[in-house]
PDB file of N, CA and C in Angstrom:
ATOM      1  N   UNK A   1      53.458 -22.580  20.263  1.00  0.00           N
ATOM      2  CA  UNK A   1      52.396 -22.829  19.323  1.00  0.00           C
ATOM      3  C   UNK A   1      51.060 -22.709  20.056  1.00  0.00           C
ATOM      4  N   UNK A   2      50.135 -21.874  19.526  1.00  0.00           N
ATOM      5  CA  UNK A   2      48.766 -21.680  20.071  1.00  0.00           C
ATOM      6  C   UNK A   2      47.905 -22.908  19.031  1.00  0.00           C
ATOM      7  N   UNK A   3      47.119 -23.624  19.924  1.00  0.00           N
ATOM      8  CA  UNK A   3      46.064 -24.073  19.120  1.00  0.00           C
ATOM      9  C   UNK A   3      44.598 -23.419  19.612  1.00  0.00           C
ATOM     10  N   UNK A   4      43.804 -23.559  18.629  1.00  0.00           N
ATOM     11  CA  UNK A   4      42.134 -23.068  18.285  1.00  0.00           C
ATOM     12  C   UNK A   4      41.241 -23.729  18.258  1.00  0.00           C
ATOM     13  N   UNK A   5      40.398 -23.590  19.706  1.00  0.00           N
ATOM     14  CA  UNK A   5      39.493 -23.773  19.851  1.00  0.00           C
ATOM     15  C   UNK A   5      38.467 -23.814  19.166  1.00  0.00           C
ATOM     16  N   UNK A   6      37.607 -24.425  18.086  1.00  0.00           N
ATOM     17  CA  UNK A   6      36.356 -24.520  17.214  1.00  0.00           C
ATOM     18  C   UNK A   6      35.184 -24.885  18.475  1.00  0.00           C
ATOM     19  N   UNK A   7      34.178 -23.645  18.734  1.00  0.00           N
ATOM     20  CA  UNK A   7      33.742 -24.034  19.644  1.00  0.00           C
ATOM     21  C   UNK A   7      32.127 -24.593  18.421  1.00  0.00           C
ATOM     22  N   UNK A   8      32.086 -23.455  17.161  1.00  0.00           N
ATOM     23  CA  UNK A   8      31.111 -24.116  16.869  1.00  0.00           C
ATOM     24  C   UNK A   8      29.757 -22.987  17.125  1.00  0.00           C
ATOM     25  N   UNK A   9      30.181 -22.207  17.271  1.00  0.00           N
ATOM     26  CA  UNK A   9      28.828 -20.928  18.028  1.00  0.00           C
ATOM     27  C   UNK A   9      28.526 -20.392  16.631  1.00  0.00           C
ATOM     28  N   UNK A  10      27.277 -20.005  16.517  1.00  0.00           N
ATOM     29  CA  UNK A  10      26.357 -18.983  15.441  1.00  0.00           C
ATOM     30  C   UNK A  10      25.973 -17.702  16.190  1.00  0.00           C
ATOM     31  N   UNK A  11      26.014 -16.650  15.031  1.00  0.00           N
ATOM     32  CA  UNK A  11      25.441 -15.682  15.837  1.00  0.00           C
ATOM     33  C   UNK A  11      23.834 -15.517  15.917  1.00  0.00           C
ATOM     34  N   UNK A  12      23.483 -15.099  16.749  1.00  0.00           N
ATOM     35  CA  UNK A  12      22.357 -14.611  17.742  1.00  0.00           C
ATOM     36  C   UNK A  12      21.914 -13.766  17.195  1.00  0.00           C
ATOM     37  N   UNK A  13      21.019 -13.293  16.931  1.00  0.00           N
ATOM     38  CA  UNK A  13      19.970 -11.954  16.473  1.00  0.00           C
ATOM     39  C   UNK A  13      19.493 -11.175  17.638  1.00  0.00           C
ATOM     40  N   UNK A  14      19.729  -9.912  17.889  1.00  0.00           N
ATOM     41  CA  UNK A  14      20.005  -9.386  18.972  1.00  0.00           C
ATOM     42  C   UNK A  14      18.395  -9.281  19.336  1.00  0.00           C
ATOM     43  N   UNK A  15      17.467  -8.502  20.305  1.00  0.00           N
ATOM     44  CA  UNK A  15      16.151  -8.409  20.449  1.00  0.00           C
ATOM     45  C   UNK A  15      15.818  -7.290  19.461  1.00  0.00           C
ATOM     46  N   UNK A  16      16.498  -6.340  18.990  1.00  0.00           N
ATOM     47  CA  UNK A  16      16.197  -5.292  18.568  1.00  0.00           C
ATOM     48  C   UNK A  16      15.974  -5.400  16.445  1.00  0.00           C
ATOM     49  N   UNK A  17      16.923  -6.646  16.473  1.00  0.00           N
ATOM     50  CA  UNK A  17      16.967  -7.044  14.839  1.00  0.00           C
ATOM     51  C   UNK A  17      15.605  -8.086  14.403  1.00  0.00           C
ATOM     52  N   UNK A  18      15.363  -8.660  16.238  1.00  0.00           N
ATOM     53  CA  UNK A  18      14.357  -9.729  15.818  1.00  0.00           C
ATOM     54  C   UNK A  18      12.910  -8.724  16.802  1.00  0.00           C
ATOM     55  N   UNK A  19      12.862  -7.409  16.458  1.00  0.00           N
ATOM     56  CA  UNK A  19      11.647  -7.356  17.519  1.00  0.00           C
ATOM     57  C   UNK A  19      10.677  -6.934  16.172  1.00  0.00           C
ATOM     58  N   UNK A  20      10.672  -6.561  14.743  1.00  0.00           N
ATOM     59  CA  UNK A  20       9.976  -6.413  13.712  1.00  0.00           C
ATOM     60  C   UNK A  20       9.952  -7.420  13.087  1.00  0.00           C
ATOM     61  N   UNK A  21       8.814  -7.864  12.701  1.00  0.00           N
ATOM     62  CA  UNK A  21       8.617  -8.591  11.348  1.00  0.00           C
ATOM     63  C   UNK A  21       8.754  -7.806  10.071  1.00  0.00           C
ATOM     64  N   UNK A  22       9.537  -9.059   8.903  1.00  0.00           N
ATOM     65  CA  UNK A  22       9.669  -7.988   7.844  1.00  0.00           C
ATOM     66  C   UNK A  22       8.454  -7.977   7.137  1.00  0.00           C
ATOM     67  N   UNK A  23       7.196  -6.919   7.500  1.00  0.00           N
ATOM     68  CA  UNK A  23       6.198  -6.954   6.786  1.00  0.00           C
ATOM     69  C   UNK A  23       6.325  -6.284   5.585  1.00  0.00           C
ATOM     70  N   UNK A  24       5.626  -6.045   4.299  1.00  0.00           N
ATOM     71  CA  UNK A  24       5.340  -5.346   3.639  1.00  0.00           C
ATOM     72  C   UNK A  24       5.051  -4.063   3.779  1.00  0.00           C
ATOM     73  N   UNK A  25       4.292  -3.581   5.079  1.00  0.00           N
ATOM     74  CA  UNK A  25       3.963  -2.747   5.367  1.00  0.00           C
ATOM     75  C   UNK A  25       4.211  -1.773   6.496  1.00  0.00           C
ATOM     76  N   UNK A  26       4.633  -1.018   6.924  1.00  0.00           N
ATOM     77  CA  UNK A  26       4.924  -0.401   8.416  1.00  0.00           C
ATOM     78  C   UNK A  26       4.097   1.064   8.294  1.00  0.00           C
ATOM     79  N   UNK A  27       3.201   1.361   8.719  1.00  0.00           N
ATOM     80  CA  UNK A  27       2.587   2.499   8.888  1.00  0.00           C
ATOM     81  C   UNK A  27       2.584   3.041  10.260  1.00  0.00           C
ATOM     82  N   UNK A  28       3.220   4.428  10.272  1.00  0.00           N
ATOM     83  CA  UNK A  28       3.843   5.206  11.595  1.00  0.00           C
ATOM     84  C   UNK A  28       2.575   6.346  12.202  1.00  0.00           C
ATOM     85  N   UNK A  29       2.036   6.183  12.955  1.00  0.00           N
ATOM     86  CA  UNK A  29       1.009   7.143  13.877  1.00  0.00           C
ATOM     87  C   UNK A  29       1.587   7.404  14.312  1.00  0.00           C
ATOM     88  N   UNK A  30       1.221   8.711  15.404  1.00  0.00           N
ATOM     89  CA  UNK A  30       1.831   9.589  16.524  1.00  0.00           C
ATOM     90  C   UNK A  30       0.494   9.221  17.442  1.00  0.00           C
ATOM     91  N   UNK A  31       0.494   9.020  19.116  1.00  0.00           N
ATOM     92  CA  UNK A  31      -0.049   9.245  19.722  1.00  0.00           C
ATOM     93  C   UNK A  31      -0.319   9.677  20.868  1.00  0.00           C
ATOM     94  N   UNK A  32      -0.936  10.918  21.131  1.00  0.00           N
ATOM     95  CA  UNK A  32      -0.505  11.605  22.509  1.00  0.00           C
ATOM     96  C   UNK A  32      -0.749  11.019  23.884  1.00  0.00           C
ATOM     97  N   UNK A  33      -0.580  11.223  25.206  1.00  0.00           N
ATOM     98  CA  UNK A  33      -1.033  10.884  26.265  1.00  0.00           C
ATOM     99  C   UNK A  33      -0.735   9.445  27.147  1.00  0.00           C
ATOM    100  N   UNK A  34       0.371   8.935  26.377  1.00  0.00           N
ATOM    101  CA  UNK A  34       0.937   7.762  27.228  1.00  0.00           C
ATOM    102  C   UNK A  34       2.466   8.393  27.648  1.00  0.00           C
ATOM    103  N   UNK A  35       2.336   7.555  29.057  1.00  0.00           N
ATOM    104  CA  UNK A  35       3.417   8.150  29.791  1.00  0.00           C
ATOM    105  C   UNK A  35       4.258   6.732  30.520  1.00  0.00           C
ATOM    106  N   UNK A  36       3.919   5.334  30.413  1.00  0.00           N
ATOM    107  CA  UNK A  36       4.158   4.251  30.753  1.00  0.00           C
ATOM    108  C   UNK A  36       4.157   3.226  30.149  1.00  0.00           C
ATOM    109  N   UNK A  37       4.533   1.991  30.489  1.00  0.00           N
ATOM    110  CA  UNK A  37       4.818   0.707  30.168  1.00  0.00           C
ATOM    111  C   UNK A  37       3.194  -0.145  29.803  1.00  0.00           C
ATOM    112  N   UNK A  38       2.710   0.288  31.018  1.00  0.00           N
ATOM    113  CA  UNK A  38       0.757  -0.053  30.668  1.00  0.00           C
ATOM    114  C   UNK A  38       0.257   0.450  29.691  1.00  0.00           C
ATOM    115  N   UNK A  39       0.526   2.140  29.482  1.00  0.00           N
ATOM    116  CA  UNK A  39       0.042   2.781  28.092  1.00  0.00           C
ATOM    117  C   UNK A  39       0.339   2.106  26.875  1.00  0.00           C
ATOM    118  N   UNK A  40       1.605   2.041  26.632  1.00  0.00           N
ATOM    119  CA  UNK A  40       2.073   1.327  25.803  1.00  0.00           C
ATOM    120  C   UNK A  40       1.228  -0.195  25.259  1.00  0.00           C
ATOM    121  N   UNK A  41       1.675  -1.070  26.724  1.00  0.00           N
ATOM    122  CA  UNK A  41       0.481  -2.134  26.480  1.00  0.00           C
ATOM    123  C   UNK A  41      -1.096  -2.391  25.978  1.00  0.00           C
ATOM    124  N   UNK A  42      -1.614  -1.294  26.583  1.00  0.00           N
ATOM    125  CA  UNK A  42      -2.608  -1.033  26.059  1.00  0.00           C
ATOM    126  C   UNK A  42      -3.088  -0.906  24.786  1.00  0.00           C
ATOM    127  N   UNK A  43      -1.990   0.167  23.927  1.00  0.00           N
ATOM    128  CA  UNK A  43      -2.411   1.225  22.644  1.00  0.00           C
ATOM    129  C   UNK A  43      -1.977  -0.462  21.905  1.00  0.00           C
ATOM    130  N   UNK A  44      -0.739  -1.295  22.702  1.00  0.00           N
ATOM    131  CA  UNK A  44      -0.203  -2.369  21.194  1.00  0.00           C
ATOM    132  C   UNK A  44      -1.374  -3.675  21.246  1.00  0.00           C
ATOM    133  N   UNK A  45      -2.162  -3.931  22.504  1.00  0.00           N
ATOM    134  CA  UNK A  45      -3.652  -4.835  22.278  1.00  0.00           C
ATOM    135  C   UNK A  45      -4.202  -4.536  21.901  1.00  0.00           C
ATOM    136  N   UNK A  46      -4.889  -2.678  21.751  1.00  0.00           N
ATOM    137  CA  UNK A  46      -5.832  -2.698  20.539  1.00  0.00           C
ATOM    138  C   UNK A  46      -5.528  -2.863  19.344  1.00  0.00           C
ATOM    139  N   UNK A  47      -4.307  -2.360  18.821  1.00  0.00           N
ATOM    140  CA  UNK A  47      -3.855  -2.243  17.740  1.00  0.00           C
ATOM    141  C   UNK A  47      -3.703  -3.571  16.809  1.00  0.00           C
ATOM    142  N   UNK A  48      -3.376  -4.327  17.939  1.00  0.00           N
ATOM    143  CA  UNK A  48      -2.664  -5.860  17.415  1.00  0.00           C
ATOM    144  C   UNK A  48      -4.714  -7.137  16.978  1.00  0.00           C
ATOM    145  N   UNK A  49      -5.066  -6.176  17.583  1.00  0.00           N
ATOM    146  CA  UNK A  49      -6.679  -7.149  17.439  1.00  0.00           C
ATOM    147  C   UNK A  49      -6.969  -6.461  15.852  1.00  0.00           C
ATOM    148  N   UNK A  50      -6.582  -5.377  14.987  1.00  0.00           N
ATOM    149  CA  UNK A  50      -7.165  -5.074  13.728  1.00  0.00           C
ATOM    150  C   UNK A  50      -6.441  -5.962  12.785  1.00  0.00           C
ATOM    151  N   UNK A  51      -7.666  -6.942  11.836  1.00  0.00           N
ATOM    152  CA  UNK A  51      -7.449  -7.765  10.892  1.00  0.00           C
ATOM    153  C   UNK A  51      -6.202  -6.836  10.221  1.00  0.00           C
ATOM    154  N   UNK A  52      -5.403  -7.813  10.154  1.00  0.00           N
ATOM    155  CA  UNK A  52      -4.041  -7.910   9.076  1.00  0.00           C
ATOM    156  C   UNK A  52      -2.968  -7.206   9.709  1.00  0.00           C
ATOM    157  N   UNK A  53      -2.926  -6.580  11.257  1.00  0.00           N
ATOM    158  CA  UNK A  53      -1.911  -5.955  11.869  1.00  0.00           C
ATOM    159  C   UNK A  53      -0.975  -7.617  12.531  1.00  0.00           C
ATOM    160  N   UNK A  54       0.612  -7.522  12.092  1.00  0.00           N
ATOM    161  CA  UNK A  54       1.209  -8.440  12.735  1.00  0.00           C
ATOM    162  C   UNK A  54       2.138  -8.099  13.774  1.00  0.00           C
ATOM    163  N   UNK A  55       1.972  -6.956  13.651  1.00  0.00           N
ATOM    164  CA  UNK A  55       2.958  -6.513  14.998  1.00  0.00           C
ATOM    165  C   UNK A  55       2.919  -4.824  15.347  1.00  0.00           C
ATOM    166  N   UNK A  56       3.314  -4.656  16.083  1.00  0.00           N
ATOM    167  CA  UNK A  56       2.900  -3.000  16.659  1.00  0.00           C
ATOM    168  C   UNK A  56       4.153  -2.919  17.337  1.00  0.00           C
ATOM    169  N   UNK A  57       5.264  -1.868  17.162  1.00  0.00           N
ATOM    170  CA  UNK A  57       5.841  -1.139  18.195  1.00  0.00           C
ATOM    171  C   UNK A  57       5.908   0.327  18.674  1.00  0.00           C
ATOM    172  N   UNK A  58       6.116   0.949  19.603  1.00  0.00           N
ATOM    173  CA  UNK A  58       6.325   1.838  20.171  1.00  0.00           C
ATOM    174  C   UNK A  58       7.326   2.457  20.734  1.00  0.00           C
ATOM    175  N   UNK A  59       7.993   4.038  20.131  1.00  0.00           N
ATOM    176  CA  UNK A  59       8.554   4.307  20.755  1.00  0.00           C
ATOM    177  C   UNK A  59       7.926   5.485  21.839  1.00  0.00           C
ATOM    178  N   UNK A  60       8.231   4.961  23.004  1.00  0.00           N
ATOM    179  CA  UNK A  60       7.472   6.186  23.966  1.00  0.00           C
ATOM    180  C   UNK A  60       8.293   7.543  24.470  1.00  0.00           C
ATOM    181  N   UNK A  61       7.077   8.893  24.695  1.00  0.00           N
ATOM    182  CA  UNK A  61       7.815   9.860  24.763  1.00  0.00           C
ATOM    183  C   UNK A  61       6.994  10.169  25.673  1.00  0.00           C
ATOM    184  N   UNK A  62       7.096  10.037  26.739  1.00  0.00           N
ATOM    185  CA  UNK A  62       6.333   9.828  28.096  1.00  0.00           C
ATOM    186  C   UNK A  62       5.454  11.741  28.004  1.00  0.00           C
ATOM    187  N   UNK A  63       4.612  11.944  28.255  1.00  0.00           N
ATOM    188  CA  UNK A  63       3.868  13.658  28.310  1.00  0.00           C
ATOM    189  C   UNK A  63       4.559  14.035  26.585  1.00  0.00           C
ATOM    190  N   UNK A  64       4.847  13.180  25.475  1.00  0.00           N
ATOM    191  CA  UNK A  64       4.790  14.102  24.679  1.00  0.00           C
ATOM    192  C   UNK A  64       4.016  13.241  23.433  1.00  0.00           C
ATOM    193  N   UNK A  65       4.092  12.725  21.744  1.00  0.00           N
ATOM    194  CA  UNK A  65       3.885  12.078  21.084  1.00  0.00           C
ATOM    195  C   UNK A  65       4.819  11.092  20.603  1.00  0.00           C
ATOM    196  N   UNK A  66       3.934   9.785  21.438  1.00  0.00           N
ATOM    197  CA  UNK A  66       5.089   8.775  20.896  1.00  0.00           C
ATOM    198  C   UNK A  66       4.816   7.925  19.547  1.00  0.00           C
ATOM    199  N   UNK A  67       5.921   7.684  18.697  1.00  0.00           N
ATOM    200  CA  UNK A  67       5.669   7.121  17.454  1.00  0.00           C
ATOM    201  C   UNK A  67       5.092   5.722  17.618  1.00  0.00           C
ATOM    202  N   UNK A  68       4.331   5.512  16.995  1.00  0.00           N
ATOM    203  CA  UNK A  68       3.967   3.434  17.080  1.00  0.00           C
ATOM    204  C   UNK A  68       4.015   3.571  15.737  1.00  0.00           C
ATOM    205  N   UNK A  69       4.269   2.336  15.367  1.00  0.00           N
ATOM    206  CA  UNK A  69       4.460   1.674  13.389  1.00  0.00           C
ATOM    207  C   UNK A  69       4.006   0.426  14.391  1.00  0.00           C
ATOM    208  N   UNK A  70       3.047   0.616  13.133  1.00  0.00           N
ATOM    209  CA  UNK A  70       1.744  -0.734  13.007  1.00  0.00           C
ATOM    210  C   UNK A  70       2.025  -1.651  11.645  1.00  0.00           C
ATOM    211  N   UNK A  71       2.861  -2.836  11.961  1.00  0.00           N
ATOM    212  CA  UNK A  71       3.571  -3.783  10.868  1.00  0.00           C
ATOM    213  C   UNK A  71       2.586  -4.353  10.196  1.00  0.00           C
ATOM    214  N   UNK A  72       2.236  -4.456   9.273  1.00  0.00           N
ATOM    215  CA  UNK A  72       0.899  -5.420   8.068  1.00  0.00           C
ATOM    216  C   UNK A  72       1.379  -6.346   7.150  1.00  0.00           C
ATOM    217  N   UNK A  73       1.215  -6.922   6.497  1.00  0.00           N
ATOM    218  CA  UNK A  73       1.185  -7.115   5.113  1.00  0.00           C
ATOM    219  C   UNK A  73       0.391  -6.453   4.072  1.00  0.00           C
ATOM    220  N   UNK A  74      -0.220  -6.048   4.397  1.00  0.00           N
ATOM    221  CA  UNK A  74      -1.338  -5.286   3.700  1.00  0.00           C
ATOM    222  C   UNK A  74      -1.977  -3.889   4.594  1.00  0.00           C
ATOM    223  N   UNK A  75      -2.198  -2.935   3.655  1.00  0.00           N
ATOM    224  CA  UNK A  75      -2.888  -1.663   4.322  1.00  0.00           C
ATOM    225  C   UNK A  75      -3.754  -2.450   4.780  1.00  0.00           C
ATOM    226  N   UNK A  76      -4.032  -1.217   6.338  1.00  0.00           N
ATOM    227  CA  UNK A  76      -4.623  -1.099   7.554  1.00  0.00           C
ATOM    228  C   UNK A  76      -5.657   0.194   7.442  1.00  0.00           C
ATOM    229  N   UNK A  77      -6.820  -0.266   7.639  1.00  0.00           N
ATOM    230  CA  UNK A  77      -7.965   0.853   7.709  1.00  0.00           C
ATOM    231  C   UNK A  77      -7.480   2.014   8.324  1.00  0.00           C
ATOM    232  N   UNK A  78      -7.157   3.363   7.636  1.00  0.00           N
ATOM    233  CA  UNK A  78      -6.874   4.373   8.502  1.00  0.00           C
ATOM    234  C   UNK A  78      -7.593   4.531   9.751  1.00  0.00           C
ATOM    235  N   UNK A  79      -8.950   4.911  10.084  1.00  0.00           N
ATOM    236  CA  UNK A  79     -10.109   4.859  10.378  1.00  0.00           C
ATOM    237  C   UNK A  79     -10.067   4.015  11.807  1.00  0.00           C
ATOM    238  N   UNK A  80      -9.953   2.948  11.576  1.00  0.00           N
ATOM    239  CA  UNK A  80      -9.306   1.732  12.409  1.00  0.00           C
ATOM    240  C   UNK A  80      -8.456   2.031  13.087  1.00  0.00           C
ATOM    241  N   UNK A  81      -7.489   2.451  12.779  1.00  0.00           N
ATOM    242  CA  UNK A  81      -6.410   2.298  13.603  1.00  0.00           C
ATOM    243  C   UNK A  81      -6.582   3.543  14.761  1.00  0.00           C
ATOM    244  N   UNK A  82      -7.133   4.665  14.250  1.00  0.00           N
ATOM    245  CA  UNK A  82      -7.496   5.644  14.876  1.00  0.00           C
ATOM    246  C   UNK A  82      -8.289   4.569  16.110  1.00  0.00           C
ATOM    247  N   UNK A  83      -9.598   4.299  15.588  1.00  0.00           N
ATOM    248  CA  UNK A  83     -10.407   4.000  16.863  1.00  0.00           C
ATOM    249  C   UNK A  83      -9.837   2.462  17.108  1.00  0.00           C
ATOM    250  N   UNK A  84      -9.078   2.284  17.507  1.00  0.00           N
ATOM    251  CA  UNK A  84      -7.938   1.671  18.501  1.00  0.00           C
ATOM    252  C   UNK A  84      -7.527   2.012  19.275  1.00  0.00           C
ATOM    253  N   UNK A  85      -6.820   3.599  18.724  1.00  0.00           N
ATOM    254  CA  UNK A  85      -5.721   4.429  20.087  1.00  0.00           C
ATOM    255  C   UNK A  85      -7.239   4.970  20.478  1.00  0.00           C
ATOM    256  N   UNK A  86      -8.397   5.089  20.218  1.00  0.00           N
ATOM    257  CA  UNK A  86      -9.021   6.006  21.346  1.00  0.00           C
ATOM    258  C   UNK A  86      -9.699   4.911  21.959  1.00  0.00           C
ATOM    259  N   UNK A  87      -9.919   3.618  21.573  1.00  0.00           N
ATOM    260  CA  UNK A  87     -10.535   2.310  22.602  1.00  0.00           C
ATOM    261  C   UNK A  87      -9.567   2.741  23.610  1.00  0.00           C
ATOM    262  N   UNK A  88      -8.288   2.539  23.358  1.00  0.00           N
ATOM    263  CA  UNK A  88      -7.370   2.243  24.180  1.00  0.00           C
ATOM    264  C   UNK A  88      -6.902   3.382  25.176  1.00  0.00           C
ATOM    265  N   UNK A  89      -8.065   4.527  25.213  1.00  0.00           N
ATOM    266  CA  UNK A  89      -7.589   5.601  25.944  1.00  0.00           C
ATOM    267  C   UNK A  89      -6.918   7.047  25.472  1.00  0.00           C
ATOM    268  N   UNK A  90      -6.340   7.030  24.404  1.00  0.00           N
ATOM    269  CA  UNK A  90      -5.574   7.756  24.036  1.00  0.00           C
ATOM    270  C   UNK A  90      -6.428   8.175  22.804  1.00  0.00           C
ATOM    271  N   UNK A  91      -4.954   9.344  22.369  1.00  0.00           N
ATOM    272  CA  UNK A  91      -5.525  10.259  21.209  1.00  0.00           C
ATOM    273  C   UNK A  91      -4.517  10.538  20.125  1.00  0.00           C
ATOM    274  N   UNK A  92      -5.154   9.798  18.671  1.00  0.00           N
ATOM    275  CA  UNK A  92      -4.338   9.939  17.972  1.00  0.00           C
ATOM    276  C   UNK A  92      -3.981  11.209  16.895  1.00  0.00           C
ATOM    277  N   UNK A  93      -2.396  11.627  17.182  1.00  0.00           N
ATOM    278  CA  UNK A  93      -1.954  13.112  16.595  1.00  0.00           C
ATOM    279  C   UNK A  93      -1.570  13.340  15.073  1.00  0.00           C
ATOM    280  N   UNK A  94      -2.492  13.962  14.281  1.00  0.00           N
ATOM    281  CA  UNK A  94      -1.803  14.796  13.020  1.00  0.00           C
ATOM    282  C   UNK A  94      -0.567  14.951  12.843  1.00  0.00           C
ATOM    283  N   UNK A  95      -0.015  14.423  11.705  1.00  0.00           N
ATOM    284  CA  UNK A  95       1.417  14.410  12.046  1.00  0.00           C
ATOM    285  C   UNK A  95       1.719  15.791  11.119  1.00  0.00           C
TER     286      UNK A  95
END
């Protein structure tokens, strides 16, 4: 006879299920000229300082255009978001 252990565990939300907020909004830029972990950092502090942005991620494509989705609740000044990626060094691509 086997008996069973009830240890009592919940599952965990992995980093990747908990790295978005579920905003209303996700709007996807392309932006050229990051090739690192700093770039990255960079483009998601400006981004993250424009009223009503709650989260910013990035996927990077080091020398090519990497996608960022800029999470809101509400639209985000096109305009804005542009002069963000160029505060931040970079240049944002026509998709």
């Amino acid at each position: 006879m086997t008996e069973r252990i009830q240890l009592g565990l919940t599952d965990v939300p992995t980093p990747a299920a908990s790295a978005a907020p579920a905003s209303a909004i996700n709007e996807e830029i392309l932006v050229a000229g990051m090739t690192c972990g700093h770039c990255v950092a960079s483009v998601r502090e400006e981004l993250s300082e424009i009223e009503g942005v709650e989260a910013v991620s990035v996927e990077l494509v080091a020398g090519g255009s990497s996608r960022v989705t800029v999470h809101s609740a509400q639209p985000v000044d096109d305009d804005a978001l542009t002069a963000a990626v160029e505060e931040a060094g970079y240049t944002r691509v026509s998709a």
